[in-house]
Protein backbone atom coordinates (compact mmCIF):
# COMPACT_ATOMS: atom_id res chain seq x y z
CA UNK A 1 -23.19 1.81 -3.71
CA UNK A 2 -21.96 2.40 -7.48
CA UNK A 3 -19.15 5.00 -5.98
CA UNK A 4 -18.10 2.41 -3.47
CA UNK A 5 -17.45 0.16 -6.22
CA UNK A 6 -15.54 1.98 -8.20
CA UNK A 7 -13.37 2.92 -5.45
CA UNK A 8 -12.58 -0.49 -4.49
CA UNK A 9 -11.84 -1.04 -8.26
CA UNK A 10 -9.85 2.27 -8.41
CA UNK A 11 -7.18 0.76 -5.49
CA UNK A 12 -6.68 -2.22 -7.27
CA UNK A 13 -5.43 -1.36 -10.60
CA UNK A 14 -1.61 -0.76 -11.24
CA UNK A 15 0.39 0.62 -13.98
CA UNK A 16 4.06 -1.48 -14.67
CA UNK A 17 6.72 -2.02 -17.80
CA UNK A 18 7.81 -5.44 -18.23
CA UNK A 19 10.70 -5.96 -20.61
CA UNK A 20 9.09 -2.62 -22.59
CA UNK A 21 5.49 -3.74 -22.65
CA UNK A 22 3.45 -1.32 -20.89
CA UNK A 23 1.14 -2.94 -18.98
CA UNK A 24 -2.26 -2.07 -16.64
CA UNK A 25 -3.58 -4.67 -14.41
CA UNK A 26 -6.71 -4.48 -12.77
CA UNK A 27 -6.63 -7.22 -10.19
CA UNK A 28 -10.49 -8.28 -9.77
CA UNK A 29 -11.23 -11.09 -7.47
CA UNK A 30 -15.63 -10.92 -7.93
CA UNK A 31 -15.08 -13.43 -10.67
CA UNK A 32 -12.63 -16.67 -12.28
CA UNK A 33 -12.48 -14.83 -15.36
CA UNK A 34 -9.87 -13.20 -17.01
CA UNK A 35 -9.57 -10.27 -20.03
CA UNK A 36 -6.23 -9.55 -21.56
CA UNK A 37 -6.04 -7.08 -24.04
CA UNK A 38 -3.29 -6.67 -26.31
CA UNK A 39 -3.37 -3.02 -28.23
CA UNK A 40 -1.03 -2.58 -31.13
CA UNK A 41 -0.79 0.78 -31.23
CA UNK A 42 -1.07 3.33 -34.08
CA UNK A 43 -4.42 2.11 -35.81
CA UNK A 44 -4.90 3.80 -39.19
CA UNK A 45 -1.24 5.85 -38.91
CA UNK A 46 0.19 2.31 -38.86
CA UNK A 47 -0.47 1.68 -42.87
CA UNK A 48 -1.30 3.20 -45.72
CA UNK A 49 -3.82 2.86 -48.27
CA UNK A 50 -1.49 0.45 -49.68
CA UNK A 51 -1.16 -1.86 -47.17
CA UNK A 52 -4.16 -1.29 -45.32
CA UNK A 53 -5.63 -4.15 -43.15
CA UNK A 54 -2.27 -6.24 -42.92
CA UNK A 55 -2.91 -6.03 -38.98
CA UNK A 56 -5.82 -7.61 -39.03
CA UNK A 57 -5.00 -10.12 -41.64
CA UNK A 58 -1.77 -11.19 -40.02
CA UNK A 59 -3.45 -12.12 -36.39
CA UNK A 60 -6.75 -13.38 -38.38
CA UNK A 61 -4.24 -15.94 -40.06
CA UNK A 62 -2.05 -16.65 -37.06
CA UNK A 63 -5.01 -18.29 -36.12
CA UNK A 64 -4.64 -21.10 -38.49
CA UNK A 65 -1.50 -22.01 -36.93
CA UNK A 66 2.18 -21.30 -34.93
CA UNK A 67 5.21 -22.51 -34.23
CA UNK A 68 3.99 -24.36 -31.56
CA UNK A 69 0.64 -24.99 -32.40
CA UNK A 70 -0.28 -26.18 -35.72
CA UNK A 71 -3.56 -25.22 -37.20
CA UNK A 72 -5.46 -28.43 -35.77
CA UNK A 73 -3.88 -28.74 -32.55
CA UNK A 74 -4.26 -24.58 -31.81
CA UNK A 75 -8.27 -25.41 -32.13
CA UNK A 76 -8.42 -28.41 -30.36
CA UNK A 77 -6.61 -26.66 -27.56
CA UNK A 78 -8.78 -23.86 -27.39
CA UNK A 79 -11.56 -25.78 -27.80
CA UNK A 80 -11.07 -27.89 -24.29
CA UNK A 81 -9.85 -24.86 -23.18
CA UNK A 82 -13.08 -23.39 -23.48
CA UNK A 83 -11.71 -19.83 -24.06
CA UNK A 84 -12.02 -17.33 -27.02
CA UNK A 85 -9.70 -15.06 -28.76
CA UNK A 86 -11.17 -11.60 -30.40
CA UNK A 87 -8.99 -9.06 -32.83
CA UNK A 88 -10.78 -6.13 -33.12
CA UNK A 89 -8.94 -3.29 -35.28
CA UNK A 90 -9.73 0.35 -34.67
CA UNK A 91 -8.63 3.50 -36.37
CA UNK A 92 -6.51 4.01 -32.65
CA UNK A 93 -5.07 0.24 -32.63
CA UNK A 94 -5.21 -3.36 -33.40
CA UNK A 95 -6.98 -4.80 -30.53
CA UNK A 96 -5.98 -8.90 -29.73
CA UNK A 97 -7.24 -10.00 -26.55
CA UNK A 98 -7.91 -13.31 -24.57
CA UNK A 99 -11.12 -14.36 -22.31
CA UNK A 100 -10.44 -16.98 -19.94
CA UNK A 101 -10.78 -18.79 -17.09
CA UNK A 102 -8.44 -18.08 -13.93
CA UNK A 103 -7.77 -21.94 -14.21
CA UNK A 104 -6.85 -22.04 -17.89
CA UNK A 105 -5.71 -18.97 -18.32
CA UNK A 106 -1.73 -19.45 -18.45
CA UNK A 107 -2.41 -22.25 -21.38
CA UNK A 108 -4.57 -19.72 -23.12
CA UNK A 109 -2.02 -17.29 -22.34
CA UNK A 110 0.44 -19.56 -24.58
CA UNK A 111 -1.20 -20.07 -27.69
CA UNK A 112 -2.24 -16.28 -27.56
CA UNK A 113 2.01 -15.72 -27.10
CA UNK A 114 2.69 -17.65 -29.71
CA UNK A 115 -0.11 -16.34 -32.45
CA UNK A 116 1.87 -13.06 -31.60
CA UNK A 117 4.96 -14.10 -31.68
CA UNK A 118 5.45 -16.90 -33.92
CA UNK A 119 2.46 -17.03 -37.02
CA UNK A 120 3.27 -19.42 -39.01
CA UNK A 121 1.22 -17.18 -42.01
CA UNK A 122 1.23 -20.29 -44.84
CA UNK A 123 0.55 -18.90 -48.36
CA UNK A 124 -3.01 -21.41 -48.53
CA UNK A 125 -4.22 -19.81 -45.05
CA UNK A 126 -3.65 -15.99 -46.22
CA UNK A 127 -5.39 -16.88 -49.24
CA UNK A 128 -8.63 -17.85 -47.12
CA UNK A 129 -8.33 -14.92 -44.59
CA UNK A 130 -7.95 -12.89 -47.36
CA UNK A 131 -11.06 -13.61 -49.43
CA UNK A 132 -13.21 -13.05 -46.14
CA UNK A 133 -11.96 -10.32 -45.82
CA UNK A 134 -12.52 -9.29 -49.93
CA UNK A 135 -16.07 -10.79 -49.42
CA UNK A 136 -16.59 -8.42 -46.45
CA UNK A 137 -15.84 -5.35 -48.00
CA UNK A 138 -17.44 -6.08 -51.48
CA UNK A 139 -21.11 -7.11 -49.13
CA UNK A 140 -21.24 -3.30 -48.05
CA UNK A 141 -22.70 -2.47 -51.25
CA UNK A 142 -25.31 -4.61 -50.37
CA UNK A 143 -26.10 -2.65 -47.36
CA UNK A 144 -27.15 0.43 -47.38
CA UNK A 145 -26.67 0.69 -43.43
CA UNK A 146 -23.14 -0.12 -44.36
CA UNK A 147 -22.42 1.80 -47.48
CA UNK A 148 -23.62 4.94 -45.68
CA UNK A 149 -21.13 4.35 -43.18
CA UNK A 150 -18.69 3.97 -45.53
CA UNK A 151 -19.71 7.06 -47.76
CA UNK A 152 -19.49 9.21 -44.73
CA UNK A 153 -16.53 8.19 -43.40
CA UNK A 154 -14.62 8.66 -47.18
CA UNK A 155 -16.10 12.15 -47.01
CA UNK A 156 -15.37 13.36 -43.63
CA UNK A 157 -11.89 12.04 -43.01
CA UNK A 158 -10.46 13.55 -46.09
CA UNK A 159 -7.04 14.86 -45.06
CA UNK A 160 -6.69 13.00 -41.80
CA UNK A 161 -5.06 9.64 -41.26
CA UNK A 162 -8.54 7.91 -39.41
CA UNK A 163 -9.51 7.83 -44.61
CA UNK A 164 -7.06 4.83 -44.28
CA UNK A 165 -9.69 1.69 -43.44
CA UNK A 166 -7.93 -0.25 -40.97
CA UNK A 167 -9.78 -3.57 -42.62
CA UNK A 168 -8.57 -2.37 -46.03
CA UNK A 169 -9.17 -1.83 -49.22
CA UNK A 170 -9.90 -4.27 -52.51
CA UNK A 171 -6.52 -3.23 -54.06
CA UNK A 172 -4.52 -3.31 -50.47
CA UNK A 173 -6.12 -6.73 -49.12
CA UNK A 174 -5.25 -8.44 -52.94
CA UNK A 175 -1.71 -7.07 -52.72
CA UNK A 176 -1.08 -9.19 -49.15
CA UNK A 177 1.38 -12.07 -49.52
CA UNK A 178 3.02 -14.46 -46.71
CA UNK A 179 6.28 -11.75 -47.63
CA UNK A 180 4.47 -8.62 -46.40
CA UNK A 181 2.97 -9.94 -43.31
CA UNK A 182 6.69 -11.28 -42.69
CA UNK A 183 7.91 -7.85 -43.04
CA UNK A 184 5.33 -6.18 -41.41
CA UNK A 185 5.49 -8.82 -38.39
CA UNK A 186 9.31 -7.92 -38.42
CA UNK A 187 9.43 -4.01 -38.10
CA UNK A 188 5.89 -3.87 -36.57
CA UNK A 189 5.29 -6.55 -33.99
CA UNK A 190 7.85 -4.42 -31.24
CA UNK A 191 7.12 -4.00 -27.54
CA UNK A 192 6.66 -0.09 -27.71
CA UNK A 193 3.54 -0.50 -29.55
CA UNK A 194 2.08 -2.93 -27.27
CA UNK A 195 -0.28 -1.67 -24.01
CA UNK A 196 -1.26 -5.18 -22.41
CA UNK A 197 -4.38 -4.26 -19.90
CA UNK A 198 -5.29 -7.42 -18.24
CA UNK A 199 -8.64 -7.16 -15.65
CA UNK A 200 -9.50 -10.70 -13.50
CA UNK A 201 -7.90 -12.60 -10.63
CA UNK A 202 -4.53 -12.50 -11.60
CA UNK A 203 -1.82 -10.42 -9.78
CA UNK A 204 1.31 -8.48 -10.50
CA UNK A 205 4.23 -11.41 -10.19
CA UNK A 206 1.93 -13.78 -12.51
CA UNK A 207 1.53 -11.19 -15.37
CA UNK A 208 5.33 -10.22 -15.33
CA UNK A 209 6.25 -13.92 -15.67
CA UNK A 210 4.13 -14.44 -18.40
CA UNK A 211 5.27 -11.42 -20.32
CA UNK A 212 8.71 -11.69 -19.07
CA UNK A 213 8.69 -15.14 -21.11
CA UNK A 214 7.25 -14.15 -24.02
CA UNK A 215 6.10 -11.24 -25.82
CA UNK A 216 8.44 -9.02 -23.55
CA UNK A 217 11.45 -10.87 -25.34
CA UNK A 218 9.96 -9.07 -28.76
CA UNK A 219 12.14 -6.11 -30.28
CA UNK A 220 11.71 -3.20 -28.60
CA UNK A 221 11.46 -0.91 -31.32
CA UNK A 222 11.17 3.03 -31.43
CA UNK A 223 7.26 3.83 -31.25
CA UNK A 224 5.71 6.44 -29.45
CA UNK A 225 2.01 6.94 -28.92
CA UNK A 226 0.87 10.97 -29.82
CA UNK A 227 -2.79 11.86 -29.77
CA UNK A 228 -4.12 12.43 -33.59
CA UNK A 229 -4.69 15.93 -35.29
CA UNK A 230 -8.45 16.66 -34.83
CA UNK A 231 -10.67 16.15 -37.95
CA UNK A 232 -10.67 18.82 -40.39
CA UNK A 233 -13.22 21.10 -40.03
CA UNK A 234 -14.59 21.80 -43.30
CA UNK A 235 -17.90 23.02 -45.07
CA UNK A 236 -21.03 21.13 -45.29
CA UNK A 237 -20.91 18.51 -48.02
CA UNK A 238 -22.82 15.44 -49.41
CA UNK A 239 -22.36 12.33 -51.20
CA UNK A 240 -25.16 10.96 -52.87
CA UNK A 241 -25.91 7.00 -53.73
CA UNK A 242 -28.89 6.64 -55.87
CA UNK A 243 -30.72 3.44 -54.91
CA UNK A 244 -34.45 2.43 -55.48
CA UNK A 245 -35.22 1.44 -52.02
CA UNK A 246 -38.27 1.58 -49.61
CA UNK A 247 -36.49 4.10 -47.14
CA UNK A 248 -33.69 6.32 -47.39
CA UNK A 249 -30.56 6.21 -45.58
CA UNK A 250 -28.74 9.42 -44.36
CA UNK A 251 -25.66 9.60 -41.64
CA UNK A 252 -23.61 12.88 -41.37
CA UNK A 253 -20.54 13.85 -39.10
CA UNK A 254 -18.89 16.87 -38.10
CA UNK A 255 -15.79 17.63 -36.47
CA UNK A 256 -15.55 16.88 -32.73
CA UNK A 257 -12.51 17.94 -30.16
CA UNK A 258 -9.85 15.55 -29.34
CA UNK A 259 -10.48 12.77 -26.49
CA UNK A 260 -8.43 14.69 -24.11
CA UNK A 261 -9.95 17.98 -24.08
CA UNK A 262 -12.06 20.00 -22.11
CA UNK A 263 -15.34 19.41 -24.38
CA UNK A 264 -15.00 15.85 -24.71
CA UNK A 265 -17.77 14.71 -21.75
CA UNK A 266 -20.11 17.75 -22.94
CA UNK A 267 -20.63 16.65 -26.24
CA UNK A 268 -21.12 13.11 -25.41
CA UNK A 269 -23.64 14.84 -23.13
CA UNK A 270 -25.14 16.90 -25.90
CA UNK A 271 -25.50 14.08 -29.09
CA UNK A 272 -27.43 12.32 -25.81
CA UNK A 273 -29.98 15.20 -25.50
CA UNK A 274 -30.06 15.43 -29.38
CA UNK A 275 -30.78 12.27 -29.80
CA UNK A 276 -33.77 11.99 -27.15
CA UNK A 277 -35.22 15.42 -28.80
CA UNK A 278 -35.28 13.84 -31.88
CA UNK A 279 -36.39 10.55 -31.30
CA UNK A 280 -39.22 12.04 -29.71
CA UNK A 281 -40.36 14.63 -31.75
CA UNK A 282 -39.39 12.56 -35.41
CA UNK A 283 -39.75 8.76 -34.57
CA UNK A 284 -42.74 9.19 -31.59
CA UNK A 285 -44.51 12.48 -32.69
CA UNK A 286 -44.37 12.46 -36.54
CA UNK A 287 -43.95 8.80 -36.71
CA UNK A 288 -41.15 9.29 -39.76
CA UNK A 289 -38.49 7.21 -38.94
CA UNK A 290 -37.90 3.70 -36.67
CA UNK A 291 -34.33 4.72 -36.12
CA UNK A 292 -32.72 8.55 -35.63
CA UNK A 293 -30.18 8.78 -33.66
CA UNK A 294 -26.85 11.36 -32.62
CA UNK A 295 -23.88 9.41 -32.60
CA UNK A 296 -20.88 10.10 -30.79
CA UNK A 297 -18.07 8.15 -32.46
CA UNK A 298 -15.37 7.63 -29.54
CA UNK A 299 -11.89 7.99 -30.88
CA UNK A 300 -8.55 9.51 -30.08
CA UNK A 301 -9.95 12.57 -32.67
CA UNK A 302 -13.80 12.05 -31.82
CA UNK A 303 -16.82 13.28 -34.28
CA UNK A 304 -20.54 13.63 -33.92
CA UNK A 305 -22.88 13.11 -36.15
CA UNK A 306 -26.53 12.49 -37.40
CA UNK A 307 -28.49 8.91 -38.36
CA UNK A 308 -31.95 8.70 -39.75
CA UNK A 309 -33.35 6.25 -42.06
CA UNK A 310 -36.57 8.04 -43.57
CA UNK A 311 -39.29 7.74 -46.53
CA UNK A 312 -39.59 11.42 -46.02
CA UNK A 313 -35.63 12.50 -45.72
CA UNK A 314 -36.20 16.57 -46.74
CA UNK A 315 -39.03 16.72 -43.83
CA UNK A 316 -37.28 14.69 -41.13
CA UNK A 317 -33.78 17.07 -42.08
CA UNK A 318 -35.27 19.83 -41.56
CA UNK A 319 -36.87 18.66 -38.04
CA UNK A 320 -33.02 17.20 -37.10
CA UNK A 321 -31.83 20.44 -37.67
CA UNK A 322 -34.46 22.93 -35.67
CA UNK A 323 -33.69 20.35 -32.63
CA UNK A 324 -30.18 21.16 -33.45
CA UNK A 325 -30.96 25.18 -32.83
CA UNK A 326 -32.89 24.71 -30.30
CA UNK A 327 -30.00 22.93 -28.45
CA UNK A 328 -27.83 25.80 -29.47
CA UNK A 329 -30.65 28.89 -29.00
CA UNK A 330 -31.86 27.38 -25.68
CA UNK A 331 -30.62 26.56 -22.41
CA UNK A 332 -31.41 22.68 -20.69
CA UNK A 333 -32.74 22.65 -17.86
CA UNK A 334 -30.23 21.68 -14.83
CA UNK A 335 -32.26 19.38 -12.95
CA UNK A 336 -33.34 17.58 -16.47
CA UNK A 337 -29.59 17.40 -17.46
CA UNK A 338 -28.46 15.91 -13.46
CA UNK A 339 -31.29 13.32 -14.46
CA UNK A 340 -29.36 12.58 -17.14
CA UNK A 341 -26.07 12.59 -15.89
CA UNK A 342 -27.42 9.98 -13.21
CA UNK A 343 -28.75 7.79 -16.59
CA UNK A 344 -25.06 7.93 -18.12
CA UNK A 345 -23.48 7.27 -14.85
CA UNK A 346 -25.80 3.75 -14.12
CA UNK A 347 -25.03 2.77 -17.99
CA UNK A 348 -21.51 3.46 -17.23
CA UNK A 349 -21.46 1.35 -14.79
CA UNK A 350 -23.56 -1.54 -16.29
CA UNK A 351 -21.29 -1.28 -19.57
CA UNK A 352 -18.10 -1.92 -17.76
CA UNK A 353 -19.73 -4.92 -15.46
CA UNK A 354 -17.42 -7.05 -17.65
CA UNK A 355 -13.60 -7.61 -16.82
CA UNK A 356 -13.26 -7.15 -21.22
CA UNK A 357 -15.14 -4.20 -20.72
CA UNK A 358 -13.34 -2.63 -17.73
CA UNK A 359 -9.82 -3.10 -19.78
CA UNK A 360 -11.11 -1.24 -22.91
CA UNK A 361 -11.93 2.17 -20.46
CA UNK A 362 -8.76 1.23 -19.07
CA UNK A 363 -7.00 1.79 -22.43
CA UNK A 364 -8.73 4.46 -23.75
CA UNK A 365 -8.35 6.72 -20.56
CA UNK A 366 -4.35 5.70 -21.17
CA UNK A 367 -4.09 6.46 -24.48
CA UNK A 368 -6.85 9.42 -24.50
CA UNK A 369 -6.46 11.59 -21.67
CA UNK A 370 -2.81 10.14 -20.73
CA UNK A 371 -3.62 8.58 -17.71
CA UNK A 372 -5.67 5.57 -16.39
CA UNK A 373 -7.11 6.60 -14.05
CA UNK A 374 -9.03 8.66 -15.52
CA UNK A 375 -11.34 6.01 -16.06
CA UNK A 376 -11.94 6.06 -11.84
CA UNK A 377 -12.54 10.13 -12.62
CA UNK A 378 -14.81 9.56 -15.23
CA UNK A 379 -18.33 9.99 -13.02
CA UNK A 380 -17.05 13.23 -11.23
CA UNK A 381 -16.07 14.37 -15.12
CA UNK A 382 -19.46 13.71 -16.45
CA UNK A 383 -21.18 15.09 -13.13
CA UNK A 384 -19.60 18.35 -14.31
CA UNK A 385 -20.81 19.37 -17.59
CA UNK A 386 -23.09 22.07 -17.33
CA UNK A 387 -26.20 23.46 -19.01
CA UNK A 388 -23.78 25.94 -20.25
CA UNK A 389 -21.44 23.90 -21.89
CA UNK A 390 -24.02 21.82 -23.59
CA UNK A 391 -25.04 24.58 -25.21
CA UNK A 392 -21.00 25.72 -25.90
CA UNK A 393 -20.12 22.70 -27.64
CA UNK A 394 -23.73 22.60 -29.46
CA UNK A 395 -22.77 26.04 -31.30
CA UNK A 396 -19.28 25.35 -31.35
CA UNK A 397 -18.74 21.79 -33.06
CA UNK A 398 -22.53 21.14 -34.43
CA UNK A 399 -21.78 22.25 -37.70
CA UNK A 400 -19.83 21.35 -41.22
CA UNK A 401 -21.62 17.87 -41.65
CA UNK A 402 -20.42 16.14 -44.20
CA UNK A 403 -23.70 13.56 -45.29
CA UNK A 404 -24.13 10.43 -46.97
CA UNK A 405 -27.45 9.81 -48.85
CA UNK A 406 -28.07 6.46 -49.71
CA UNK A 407 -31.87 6.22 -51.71
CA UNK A 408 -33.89 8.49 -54.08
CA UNK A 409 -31.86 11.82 -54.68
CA UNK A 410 -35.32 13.40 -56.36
CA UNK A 411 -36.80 13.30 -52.11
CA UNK A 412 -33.69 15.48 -50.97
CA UNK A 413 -33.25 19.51 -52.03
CA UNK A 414 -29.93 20.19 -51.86
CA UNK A 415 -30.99 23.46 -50.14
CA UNK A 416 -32.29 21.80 -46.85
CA UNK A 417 -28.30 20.14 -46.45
CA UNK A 418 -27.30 23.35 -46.90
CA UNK A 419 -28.90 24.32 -43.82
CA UNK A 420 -26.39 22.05 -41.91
């Protein structure tokens, strides 16, 4: 029944150019609502640590009024119109997108034009956006969920372009002015950034005109999408934040291959098995953590990783990393791994339910793997890895962590990191 959906899915999605926008459409008639997403291409290659987060900032603002819509009137329209704008930035792009109604869409469609096209970026309304944003990034400290984050990503992207924070930094977000985003909106806002992947009722002739008469009239500019360098691979490391707290917080990543290679579905595969290994024996068994956990950050130049928040951190390390060797050491067993193949293929399909959802896979199988539909591949991909090649990418990329510690340094010897 799943298949059969995704085949019927699969026949009705389309790949077209209008006026130098790329564009996917998924036509879905199951339900009146529309997604349209709008990546800006480039992510974190797109700035510098100067000027990091002026994406963001810049469509944050244009919500606070266009050309055509001034600040009051754009949020009284989108209030009746009962839809909802998101931008989401990621190290790969600047996400804007739209979810609508079939019946409103086209007047959602053109304040959403306009907010790219036309931002009206007032000196008193980048002055707001920007202390959110200021306010956002000086809370992390607050958080040690949030600081370790940050910690590990400032010590595992060293020498790749994914250091730059896409949201920014104190220094880059104070140095924003209505001039910059002008600039930046000049050279930056150009069609061959933009992949538009729309997923509702809509059809072909409906998006074209709508593009056609707006956004497609944009510069066309000189851009060209490349995959990222993978992360470094480099030797294990850790960065230590003393803080008096009741747990301690550790997250560590290592290198992972690149989207479009041959080991990307077998180590989304493995951090799964890791992380069901460990939950068991660490959070159910010894009781030493509520949350452990593999993560498998999904990017254009992926990494894996390790989570665990722990009163006992040098215990519950050393337990993380025997289920690490064991992964490596030992083989899975096949029907065990099909069972959980069959698990990643129903939460597959549950995840991308959602029109929004469907257009992110959409985008990322693009821009990934260079090709839509792989996204309509993905279940005979996954239905491929093999015991075998769990255990190749365990040995192969589970290795070089680079940690974060955020708590009580005197609970963690050095020597037990080492291990990693």
């Amino acid at each position: 029944m799943l298949l059969s959906i995704a085949l019927a899915l699969a026949t009705a999605t389309t790949s077209f150019d209008v006026s130098g926008v790329h564009v996917i459409l998924r036509q879905n008639d199951a339900n009146n609502v529309v997604a349209a997403n709008l990546y800006l291409l480039g992510g974190a290659r797109q700035v510098t640590e100067a000027n990091a987060g002026i994406e963001p900032i810049l469509l944050d603002v244009s919500e606070r009024g266009t050309k055509k819509f001034p600040k009051n009137s754009l949020r009284r329209a989108m209030s009746l119109l009962g839809s909802e704008m998101v931008v989401a930035p990621n190290a790969d792009w600047t996400m804007f997108g739209i979810r609508s109604s079939t019946e409103v869409f086209d007047s959602t469609w053109s304040i959403f034009a306009d907010r790219v096209m036309h931002p009206n970026l007032a000196k008193s309304e980048i002055s707001l956006v920007k202390a959110q944003y200021l306010s956002g990034i000086r809370q992390r400290r607050d958080d040690p969920d949030a600081l370790a984050d940050y910690l590990a990503d400032s010590i595992t992207y060293v020498g790749h372009p994914y250091a730059v924070s896409v949201v920014g930094n104190e220094k880059s977000i104070q140095a924003v002015d209505s001039a910059s985003l002008r600039e930046y909106h000049r050279t930056q806002f150009v069609t061959s950034r933009m992949l538009l992947v729309v997923v509702g009722n809509v059809d072909r002739a409906h998006i074209e005109r709508l593009v056609n008469q707006s956004i497609g009239q944009l510069p066309r500019g000189s851009y060209r999408w490349t995959a990222p360098p993978r992360i470094p691979e480099a030797q294990t490391a850790v960065v230590i934040e003393r803080r008096q707290l009741p747990t301690n917080y550790i997250l560590g990543y290592y290198s992972g291959p690149l989207a479009g290679g041959e080991d990307y579905q077998a180590l989304r595969v493995a951090t799964s098995v890791l992380t069901g290994r460990m939950f068991a024996e660490i959070r159910t068994r010894e009781n030493l953590t509520y949350d452990v956990h593999a993560p498998f950050v999904d990017r254009a130049a992926t990494t894996g990783g390790l989570y665990v928040s722990t009163v006992a951190p040098d215990t519950t390390l050393k337990l993380m990393r025997a289920a690490i060797v064991d992964l490596q050491q030992g083989m899975l067993d096949p029907v065990g791994l099909k069972q959980l193949e069959e698990q990643f293929i129903t939460e597959y399909f549950l995840d991308n339910e959602t029109n929004a959802a469907q257009a992110d896979f959409l985008a990322r199988s693009q821009l990934y793997e260079g090709d839509y539909r792989e996204a309509d591949r993905f279940v005979d991909e996954l239905k491929s890895v093999t015991p075998e090649a769990v255990q190749r990418v365990a040995r192969k990329y589970m290795k070089g962590f680079r940690f974060a510690y955020v708590g009580d340094p005197s609970k963690l010897d050095p020597r037990t990191i080492s291990l990693f």
